[in-house]
C-alpha atoms as a PDB file:
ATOM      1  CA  UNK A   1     -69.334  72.975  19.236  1.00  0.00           C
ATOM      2  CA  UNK A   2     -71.407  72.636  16.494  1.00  0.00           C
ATOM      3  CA  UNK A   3     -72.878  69.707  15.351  1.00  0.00           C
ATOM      4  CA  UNK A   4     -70.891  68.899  12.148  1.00  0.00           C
ATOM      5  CA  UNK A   5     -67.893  69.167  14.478  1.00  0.00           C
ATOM      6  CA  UNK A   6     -69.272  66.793  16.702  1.00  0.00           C
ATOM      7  CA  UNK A   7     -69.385  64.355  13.903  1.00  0.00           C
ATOM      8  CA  UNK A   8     -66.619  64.500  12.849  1.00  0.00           C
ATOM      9  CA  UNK A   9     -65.185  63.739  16.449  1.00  0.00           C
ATOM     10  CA  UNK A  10     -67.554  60.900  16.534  1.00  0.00           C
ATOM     11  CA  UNK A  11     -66.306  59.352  13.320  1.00  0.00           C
ATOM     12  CA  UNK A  12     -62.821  60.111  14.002  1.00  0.00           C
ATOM     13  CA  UNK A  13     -63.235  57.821  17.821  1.00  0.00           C
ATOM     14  CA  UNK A  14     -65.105  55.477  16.366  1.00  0.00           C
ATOM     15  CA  UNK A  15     -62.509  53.436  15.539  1.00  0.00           C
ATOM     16  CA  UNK A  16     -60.701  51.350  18.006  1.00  0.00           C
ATOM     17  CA  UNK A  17     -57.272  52.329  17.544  1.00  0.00           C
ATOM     18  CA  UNK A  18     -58.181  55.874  17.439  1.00  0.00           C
ATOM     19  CA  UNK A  19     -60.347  56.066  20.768  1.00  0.00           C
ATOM     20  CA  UNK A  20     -57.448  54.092  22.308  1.00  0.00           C
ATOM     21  CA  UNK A  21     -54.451  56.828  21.103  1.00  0.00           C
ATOM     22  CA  UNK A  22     -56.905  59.335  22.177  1.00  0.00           C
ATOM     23  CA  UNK A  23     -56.924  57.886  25.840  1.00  0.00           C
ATOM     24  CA  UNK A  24     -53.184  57.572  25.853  1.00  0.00           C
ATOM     25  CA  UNK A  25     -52.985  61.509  25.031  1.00  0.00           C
ATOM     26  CA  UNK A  26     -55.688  62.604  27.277  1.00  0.00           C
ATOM     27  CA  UNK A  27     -53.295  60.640  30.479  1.00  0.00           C
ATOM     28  CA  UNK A  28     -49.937  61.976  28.707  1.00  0.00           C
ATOM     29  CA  UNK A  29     -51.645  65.471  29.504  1.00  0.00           C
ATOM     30  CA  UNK A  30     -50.320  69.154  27.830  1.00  0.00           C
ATOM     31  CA  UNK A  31     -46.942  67.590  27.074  1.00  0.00           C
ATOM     32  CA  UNK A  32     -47.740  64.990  24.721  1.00  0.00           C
ATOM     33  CA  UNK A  33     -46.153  62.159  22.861  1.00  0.00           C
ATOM     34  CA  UNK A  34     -44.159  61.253  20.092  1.00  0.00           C
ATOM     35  CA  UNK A  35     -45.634  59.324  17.897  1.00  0.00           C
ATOM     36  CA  UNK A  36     -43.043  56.107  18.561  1.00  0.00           C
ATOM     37  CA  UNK A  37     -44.177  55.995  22.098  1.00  0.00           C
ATOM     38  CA  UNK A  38     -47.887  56.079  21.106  1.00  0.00           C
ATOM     39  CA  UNK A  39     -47.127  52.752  18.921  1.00  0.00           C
ATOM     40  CA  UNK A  40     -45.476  51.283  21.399  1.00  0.00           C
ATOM     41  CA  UNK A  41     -48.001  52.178  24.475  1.00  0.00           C
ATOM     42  CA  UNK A  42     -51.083  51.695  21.798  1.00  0.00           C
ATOM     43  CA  UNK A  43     -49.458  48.070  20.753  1.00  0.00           C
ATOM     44  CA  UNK A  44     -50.004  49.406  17.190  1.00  0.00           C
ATOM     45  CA  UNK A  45     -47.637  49.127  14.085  1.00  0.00           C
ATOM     46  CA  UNK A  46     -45.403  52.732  14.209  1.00  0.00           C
ATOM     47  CA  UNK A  47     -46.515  52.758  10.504  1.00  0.00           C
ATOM     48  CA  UNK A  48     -50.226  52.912  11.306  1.00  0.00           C
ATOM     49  CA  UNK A  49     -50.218  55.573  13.696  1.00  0.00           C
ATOM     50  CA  UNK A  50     -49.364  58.778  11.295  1.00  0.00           C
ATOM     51  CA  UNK A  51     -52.682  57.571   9.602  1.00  0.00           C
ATOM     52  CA  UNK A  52     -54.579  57.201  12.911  1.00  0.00           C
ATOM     53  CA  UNK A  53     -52.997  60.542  14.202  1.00  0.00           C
ATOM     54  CA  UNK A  54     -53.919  62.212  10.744  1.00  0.00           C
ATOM     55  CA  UNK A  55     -57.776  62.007  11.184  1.00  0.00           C
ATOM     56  CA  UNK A  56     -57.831  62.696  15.000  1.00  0.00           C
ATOM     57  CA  UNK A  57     -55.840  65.843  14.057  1.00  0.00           C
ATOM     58  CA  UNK A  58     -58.514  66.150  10.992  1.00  0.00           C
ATOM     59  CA  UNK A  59     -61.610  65.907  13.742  1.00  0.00           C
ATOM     60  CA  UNK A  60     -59.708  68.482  15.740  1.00  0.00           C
ATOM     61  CA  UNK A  61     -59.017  66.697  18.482  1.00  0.00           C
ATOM     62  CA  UNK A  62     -55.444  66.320  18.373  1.00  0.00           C
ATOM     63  CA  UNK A  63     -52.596  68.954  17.673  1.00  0.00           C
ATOM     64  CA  UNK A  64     -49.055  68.392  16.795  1.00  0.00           C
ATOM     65  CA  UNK A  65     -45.642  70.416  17.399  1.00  0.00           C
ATOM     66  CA  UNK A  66     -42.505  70.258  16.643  1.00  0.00           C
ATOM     67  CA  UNK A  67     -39.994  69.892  19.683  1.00  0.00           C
ATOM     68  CA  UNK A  68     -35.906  69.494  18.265  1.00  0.00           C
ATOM     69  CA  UNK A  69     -36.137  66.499  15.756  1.00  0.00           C
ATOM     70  CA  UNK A  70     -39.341  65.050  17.266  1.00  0.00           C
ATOM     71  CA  UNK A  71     -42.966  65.769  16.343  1.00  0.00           C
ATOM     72  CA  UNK A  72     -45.551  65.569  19.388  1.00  0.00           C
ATOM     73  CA  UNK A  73     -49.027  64.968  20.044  1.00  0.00           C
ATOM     74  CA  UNK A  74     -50.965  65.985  22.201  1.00  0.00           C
ATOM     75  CA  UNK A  75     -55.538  66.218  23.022  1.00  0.00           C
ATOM     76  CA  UNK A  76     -56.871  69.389  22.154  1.00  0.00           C
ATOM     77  CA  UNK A  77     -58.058  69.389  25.346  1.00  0.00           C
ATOM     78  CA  UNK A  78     -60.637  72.793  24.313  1.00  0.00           C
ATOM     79  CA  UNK A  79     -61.957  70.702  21.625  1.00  0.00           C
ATOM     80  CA  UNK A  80     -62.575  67.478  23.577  1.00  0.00           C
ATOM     81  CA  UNK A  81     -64.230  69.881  26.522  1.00  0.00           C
ATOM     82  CA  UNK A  82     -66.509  70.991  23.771  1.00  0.00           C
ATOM     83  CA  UNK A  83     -67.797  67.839  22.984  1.00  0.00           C
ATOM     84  CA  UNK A  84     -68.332  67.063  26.512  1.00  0.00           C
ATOM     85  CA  UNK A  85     -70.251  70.130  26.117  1.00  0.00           C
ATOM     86  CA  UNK A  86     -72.197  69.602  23.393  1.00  0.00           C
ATOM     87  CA  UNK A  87     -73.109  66.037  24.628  1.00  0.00           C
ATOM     88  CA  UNK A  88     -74.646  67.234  27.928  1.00  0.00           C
ATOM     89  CA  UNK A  89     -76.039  70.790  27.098  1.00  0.00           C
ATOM     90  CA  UNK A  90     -79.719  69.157  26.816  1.00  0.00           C
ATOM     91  CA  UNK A  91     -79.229  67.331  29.617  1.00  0.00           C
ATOM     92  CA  UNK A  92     -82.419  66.775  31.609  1.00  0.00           C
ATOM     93  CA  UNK A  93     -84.057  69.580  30.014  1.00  0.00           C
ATOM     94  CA  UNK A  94     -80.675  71.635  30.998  1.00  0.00           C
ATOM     95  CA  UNK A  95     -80.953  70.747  34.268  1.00  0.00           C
ATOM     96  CA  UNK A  96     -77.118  68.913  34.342  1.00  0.00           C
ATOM     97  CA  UNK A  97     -77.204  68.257  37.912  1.00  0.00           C
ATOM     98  CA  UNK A  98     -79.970  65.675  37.514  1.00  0.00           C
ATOM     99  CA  UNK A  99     -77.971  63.743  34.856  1.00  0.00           C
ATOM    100  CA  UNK A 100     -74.484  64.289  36.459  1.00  0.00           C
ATOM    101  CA  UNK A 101     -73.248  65.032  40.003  1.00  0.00           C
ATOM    102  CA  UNK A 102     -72.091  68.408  39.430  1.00  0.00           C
ATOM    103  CA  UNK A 103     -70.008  68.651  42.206  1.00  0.00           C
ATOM    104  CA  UNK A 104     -67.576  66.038  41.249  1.00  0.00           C
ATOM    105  CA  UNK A 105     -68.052  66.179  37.295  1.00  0.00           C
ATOM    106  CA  UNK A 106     -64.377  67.866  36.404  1.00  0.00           C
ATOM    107  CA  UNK A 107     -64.085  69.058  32.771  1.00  0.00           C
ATOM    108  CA  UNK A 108     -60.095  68.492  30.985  1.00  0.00           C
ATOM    109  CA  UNK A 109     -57.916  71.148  32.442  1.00  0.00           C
ATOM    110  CA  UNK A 110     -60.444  72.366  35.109  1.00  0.00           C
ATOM    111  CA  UNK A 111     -60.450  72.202  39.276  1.00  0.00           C
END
């Protein structure tokens, strides 16, 4: 990730609502949500949380798709792994395992 991307990720979760539908997605998993059931699990107005989803999706963090009459939305769980990334790849002068327990760090989507 590069590190305009990373800023843009930063600005986009930066904002309360936005780090909180982020969390929601990351435990909905692959499948996603619509966006009425990330209003009502976010306790946000349904009319706020186009504009939320709209700059998560504009950081690249969040993907939509249509499924019958219902949009969902889901982590861009590549994306989100890639900020991981690009927070940690200095680590301890690249030495990761001194900053994180490598053995039981797991990164989104990984065993």
């Amino acid at each position: 990730m590069e590190e305009r991307q990373a800023l843009a990720a930063f600005g986009a979760l930066s904002q309360e609502t936005r780090l909180r539908i982020l969390r929601l997605l990351v435990v909905a998993g692959p499948e996603g949500l619509a966006s009425g059931v990330i209003a009502d699990q976010a306790e946000v107005p349904a009319s706020n949380v186009s504009f939320h989803i709209k700059e998560l999706e504009r950081a690249g963090l969040v993907a939509s798709r249509r499924e019958s009459r219902s949009i969902l939305y889901s982590v861009d769980f590549e994306a989100l792994n890639g900020l991981v990334r690009f927070l940690m790849e200095d680590c301890c002068a690249g030495q990761i395992g001194l900053c994180v327990d490598v053995d039981r760090a797991v990164m989104c989507g990984n065993t």
